[in-house]
N, C-alpha and C. Protein backbone atom coordinates (compact mmCIF):
# COMPACT_ATOMS: atom_id res chain seq x y z
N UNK A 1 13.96 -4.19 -11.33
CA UNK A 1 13.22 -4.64 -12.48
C UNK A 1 12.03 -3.72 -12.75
N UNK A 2 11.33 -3.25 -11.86
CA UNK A 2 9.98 -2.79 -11.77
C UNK A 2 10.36 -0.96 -11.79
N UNK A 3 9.54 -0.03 -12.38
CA UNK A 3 10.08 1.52 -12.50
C UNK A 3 9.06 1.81 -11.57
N UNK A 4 8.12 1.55 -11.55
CA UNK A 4 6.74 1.52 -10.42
C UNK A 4 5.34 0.59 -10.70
N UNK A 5 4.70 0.32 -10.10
CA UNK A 5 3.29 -0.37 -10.06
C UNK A 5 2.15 0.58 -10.06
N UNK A 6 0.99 0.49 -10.80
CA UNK A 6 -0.57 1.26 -10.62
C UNK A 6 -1.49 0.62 -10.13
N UNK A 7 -2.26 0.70 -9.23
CA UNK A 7 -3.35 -0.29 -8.86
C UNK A 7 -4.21 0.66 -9.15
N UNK A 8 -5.67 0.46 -9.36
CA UNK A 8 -7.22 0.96 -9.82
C UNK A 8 -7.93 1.11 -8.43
N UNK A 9 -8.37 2.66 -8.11
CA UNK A 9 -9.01 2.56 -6.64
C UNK A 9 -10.43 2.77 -7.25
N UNK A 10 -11.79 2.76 -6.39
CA UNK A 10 -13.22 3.31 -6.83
C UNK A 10 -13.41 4.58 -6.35
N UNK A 11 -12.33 5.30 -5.49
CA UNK A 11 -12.48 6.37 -4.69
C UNK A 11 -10.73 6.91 -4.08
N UNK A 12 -10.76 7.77 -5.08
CA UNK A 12 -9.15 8.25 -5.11
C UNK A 12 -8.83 9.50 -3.87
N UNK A 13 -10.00 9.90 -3.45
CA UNK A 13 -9.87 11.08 -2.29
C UNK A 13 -9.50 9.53 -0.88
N UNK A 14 -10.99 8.73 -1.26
CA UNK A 14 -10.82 7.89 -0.01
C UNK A 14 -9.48 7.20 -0.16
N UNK A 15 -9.39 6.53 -0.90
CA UNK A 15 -7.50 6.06 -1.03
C UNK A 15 -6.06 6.48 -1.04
N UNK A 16 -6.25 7.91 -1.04
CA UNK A 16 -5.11 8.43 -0.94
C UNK A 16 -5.15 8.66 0.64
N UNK A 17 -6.38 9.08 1.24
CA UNK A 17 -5.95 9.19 2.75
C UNK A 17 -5.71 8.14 3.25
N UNK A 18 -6.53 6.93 3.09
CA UNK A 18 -5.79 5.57 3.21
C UNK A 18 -3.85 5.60 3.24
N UNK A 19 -3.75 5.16 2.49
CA UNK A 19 -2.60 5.21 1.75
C UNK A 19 -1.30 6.16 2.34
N UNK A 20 -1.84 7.88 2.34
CA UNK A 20 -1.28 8.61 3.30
C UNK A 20 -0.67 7.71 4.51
N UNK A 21 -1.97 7.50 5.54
CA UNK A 21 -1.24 7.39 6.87
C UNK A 21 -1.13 5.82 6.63
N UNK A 22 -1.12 5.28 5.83
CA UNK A 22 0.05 3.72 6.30
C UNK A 22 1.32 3.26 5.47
N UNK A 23 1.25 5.18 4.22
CA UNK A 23 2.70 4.28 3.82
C UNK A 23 3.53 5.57 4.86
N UNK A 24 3.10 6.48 5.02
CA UNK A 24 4.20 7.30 6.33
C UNK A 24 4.61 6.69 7.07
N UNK A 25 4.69 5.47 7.75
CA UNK A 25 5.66 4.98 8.56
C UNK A 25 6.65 4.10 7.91
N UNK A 26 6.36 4.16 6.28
CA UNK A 26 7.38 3.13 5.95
C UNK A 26 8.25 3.59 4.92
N UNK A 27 8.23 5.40 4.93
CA UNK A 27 9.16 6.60 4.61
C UNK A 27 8.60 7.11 3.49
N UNK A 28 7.19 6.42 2.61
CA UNK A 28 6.87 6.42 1.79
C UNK A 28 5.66 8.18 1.65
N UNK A 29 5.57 8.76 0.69
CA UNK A 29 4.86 9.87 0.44
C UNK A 29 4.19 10.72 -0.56
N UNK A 30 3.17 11.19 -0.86
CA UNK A 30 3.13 11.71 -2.35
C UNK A 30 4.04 12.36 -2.71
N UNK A 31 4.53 11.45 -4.13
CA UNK A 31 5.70 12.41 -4.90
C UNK A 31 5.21 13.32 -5.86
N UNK A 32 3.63 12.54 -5.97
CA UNK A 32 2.40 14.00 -7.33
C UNK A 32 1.56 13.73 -6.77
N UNK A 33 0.37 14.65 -7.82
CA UNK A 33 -0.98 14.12 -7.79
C UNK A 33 -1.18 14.82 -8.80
N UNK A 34 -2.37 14.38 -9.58
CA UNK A 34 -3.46 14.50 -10.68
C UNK A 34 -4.66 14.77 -10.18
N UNK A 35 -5.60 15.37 -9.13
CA UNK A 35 -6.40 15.20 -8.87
C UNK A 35 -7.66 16.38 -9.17
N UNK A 36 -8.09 16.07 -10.23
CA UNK A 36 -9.00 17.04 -10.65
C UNK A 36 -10.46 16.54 -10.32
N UNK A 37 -11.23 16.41 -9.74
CA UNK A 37 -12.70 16.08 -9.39
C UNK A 37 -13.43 16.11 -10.85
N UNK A 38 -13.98 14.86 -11.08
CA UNK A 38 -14.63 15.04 -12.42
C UNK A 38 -13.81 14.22 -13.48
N UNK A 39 -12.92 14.26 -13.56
CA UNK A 39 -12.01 13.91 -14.78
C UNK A 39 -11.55 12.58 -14.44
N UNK A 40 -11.43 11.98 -15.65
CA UNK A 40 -11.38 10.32 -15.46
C UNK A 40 -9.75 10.12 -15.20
N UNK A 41 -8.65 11.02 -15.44
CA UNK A 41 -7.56 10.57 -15.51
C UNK A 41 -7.14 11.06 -14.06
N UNK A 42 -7.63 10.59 -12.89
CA UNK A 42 -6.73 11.47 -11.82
C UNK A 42 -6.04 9.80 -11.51
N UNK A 43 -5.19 10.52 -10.52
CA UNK A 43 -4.03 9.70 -9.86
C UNK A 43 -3.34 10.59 -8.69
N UNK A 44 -2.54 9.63 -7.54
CA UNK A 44 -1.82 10.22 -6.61
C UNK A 44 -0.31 9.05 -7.19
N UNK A 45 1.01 9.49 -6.97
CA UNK A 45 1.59 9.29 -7.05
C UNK A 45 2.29 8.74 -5.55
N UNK A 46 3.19 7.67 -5.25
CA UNK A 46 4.00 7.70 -3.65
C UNK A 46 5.35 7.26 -4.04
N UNK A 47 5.73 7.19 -3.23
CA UNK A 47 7.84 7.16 -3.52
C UNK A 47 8.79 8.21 -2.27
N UNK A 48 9.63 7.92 -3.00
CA UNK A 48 10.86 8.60 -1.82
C UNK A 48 11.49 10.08 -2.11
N UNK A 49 11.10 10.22 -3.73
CA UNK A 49 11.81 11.22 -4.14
C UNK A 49 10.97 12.14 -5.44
N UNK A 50 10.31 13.28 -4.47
CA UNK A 50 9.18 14.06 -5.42
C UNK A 50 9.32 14.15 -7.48
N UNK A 51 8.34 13.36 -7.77
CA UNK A 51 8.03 13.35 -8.95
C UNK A 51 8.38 11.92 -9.34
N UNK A 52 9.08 11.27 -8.57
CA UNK A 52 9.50 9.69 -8.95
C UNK A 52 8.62 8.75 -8.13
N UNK A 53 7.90 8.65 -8.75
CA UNK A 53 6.77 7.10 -7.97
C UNK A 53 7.27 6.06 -8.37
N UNK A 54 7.11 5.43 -7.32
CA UNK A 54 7.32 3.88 -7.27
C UNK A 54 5.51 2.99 -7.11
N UNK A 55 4.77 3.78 -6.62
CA UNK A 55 3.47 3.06 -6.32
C UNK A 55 2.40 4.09 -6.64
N UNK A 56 1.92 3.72 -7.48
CA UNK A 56 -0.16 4.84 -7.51
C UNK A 56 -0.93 4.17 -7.80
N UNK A 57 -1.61 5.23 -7.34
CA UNK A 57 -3.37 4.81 -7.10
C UNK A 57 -4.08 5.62 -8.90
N UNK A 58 -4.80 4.75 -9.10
CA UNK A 58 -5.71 5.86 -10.41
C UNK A 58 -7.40 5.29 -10.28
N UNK A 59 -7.93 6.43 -10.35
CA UNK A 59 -9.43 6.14 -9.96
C UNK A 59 -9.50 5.23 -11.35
N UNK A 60 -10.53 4.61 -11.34
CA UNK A 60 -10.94 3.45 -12.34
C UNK A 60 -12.79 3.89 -11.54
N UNK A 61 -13.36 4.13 -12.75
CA UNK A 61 -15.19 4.39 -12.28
C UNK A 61 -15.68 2.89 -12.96
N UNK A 62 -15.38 2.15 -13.97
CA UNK A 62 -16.86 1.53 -14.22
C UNK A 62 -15.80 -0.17 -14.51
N UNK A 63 -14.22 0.16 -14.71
CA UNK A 63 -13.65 -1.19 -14.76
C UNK A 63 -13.10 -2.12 -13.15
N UNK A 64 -13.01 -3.04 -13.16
CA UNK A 64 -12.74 -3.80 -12.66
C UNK A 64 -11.37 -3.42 -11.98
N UNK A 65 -11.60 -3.89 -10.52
CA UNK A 65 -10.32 -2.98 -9.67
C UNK A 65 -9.45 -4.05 -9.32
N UNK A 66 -9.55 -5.10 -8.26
CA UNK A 66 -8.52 -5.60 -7.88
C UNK A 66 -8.40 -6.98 -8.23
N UNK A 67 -6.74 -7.33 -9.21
CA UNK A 67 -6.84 -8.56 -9.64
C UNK A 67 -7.12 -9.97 -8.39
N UNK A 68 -7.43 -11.07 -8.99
CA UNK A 68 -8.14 -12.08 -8.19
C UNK A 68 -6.98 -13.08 -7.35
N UNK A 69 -7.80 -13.85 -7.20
CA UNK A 69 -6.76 -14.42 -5.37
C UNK A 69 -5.22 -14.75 -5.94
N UNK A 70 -4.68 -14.63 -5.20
CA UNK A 70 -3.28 -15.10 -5.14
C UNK A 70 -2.01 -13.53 -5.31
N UNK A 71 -2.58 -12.75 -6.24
CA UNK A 71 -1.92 -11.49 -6.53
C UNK A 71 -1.61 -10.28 -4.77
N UNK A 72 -0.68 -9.79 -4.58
CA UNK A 72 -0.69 -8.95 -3.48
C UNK A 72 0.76 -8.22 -3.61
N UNK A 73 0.49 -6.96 -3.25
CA UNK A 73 1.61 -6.27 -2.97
C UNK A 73 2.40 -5.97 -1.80
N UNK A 74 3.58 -6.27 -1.51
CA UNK A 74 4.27 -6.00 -0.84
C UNK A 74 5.17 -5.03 -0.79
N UNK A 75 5.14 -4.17 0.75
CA UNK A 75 5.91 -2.52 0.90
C UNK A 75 7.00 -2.94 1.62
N UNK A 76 8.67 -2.57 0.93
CA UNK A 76 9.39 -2.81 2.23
C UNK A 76 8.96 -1.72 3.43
N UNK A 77 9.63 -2.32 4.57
CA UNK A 77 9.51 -1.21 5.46
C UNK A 77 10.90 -1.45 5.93
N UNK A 78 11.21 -0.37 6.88
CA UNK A 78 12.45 0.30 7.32
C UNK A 78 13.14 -0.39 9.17
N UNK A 79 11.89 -1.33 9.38
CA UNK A 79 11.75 -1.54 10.66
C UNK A 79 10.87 -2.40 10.98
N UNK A 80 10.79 -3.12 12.00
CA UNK A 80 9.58 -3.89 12.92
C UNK A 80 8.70 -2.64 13.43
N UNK A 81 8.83 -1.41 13.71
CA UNK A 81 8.31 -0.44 14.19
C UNK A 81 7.52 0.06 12.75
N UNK A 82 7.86 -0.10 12.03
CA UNK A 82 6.99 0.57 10.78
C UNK A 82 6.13 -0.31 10.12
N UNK A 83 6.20 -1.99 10.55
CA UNK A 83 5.34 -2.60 9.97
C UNK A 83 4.54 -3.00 10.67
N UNK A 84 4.46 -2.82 11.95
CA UNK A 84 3.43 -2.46 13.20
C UNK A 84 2.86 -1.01 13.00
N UNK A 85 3.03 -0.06 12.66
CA UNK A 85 2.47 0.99 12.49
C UNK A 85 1.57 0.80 11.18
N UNK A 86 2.25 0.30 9.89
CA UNK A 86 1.40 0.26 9.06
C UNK A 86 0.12 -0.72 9.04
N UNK A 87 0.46 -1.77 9.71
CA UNK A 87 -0.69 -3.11 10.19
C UNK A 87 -1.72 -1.58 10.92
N UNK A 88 -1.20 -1.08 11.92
CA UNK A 88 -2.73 -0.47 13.13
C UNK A 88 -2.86 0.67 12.44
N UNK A 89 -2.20 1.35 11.52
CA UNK A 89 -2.88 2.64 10.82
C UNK A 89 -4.25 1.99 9.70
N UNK A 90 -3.54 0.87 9.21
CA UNK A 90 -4.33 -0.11 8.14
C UNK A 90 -6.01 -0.37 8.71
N UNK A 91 -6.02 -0.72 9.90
CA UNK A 91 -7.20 -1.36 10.73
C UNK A 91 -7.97 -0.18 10.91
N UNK A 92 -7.26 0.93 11.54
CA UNK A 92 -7.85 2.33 12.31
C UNK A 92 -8.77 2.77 11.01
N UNK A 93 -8.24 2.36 9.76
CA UNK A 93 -8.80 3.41 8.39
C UNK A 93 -9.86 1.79 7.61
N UNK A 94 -10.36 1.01 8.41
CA UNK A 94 -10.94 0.45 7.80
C UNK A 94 -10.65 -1.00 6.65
N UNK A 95 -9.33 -1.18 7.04
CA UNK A 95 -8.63 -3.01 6.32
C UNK A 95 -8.95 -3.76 6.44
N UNK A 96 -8.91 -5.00 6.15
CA UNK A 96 -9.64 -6.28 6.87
C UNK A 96 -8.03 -6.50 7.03
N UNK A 97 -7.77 -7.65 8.29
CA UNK A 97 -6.56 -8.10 8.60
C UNK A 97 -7.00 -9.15 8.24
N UNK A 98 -5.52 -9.93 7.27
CA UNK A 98 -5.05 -11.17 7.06
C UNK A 98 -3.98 -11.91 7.58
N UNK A 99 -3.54 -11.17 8.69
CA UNK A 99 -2.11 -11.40 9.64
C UNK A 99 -1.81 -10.52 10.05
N UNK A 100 -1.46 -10.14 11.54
CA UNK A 100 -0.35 -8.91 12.24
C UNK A 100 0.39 -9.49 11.66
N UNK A 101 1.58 -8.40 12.70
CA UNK A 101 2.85 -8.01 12.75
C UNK A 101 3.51 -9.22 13.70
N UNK A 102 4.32 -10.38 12.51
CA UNK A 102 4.98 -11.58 13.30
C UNK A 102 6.16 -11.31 12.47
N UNK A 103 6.58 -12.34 13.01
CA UNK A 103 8.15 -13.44 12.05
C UNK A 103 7.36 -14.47 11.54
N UNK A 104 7.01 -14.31 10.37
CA UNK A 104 6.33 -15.59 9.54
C UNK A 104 7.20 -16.85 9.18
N UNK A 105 7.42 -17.82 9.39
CA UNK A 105 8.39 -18.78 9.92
C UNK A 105 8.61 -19.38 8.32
N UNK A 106 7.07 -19.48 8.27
CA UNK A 106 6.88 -19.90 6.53
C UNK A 106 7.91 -19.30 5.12
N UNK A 107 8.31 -18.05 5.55
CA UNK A 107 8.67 -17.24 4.75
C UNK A 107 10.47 -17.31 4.92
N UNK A 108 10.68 -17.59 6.04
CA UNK A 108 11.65 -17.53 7.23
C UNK A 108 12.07 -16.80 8.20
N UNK A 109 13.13 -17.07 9.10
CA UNK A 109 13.11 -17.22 10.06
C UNK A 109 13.63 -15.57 10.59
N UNK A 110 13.72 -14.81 9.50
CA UNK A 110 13.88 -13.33 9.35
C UNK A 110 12.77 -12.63 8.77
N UNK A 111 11.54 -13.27 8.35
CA UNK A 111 10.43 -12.42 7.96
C UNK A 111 9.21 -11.73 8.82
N UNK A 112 9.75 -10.37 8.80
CA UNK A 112 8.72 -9.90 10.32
C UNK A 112 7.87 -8.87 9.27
N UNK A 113 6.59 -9.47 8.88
CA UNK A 113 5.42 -9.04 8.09
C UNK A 113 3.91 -9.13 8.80
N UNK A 114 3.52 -8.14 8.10
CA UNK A 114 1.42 -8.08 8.44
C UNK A 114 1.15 -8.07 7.47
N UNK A 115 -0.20 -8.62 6.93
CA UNK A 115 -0.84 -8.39 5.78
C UNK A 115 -2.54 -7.99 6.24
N UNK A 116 -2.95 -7.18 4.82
CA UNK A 116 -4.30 -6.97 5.32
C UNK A 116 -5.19 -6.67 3.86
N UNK A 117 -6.13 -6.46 3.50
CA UNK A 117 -7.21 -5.91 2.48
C UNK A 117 -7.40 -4.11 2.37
N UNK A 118 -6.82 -3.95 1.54
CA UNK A 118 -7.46 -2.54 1.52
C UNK A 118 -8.99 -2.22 0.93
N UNK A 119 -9.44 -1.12 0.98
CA UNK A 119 -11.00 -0.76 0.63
C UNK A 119 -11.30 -0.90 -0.48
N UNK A 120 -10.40 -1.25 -0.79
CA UNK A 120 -11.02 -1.94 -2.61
C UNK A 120 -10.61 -3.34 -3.13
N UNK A 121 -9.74 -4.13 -1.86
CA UNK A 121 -9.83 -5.21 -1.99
C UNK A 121 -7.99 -5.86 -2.57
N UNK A 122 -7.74 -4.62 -2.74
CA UNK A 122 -5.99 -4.94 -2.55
C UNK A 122 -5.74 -6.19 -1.39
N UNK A 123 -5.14 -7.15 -1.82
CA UNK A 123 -3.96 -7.89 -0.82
C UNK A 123 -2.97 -6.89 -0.64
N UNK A 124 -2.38 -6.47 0.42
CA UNK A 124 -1.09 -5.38 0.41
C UNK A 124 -0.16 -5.90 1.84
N UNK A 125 0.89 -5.88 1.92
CA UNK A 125 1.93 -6.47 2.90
C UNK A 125 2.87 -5.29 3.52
N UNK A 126 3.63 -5.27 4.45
CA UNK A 126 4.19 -4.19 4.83
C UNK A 126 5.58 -5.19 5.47
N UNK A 127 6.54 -5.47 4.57
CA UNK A 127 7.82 -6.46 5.01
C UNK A 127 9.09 -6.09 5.69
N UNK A 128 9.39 -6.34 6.86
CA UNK A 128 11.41 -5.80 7.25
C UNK A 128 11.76 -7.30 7.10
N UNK A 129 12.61 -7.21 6.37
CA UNK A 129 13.83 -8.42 6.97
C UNK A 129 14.88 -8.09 8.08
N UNK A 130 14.59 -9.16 8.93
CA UNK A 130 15.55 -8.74 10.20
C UNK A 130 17.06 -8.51 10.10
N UNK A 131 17.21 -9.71 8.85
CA UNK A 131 18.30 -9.52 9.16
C UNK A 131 19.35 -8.71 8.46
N UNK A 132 18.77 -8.22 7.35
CA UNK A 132 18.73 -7.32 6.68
C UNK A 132 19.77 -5.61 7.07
């Protein structure tokens, strides 16, 4: 349904290194970038296949960044090993945690997810289905 998603960062150097090391374990990578210092239109692009994003970041200076409670994004991941990596790369670079890396029972009895806050206040998830 979706061709890709944009979220609004306050700091597109600081968010892309973010971003870098916690979507790499979940195969994810810059497919562009826009990044001109100064200029209101930059962006990093991420996805599987160079020039095709599925997820970016775009600096936003003076509007309003992350929509309010209940909204959050979720990354598949490839593994229980990649959504443990992305939970402790998440923390190491400064996240707030809203859950490790479980089987959320709630979700069921195949949902092995972490969630956490990114630096601008993203809800963001990192999901394997087991059984999948």
């Amino acid at each position: 349904m979706l061709h890709h998603i944009s979220v609004g960062v306050s700091d597109l150097a600081r968010s892309g290194v973010f971003y870098d090391a916690i979507l790499e374990p979940l195969g994810y990578f810059r497919v562009w970038q826009d990044v001109r210092p100064g200029e209101r239109h930059q962006a990093i692009g991420y996805g599987f296949v160079i020039g095709q994003d599925k997820f970016t970041l775009k600096e936003r200076f003076s509007e309003g960044l992350a929509p309010g409670q209940g909204f959050h994004l979720a990354f598949a991941a490839p593994s229980k090993a990649a959504v443990d990596a992305w939970h402790a790369r998440g923390l190491e670079r400064g996240a707030i945690d809203r859950g490790g890396p479980k089987i959320w029972q709630e979700f069921g009895d195949d949902y092995y997810a972490a969630f956490m806050i990114d630096p601008d206040g993203w809800q963001i998830e990192a999901v394997f289905k087991v059984a999948d």
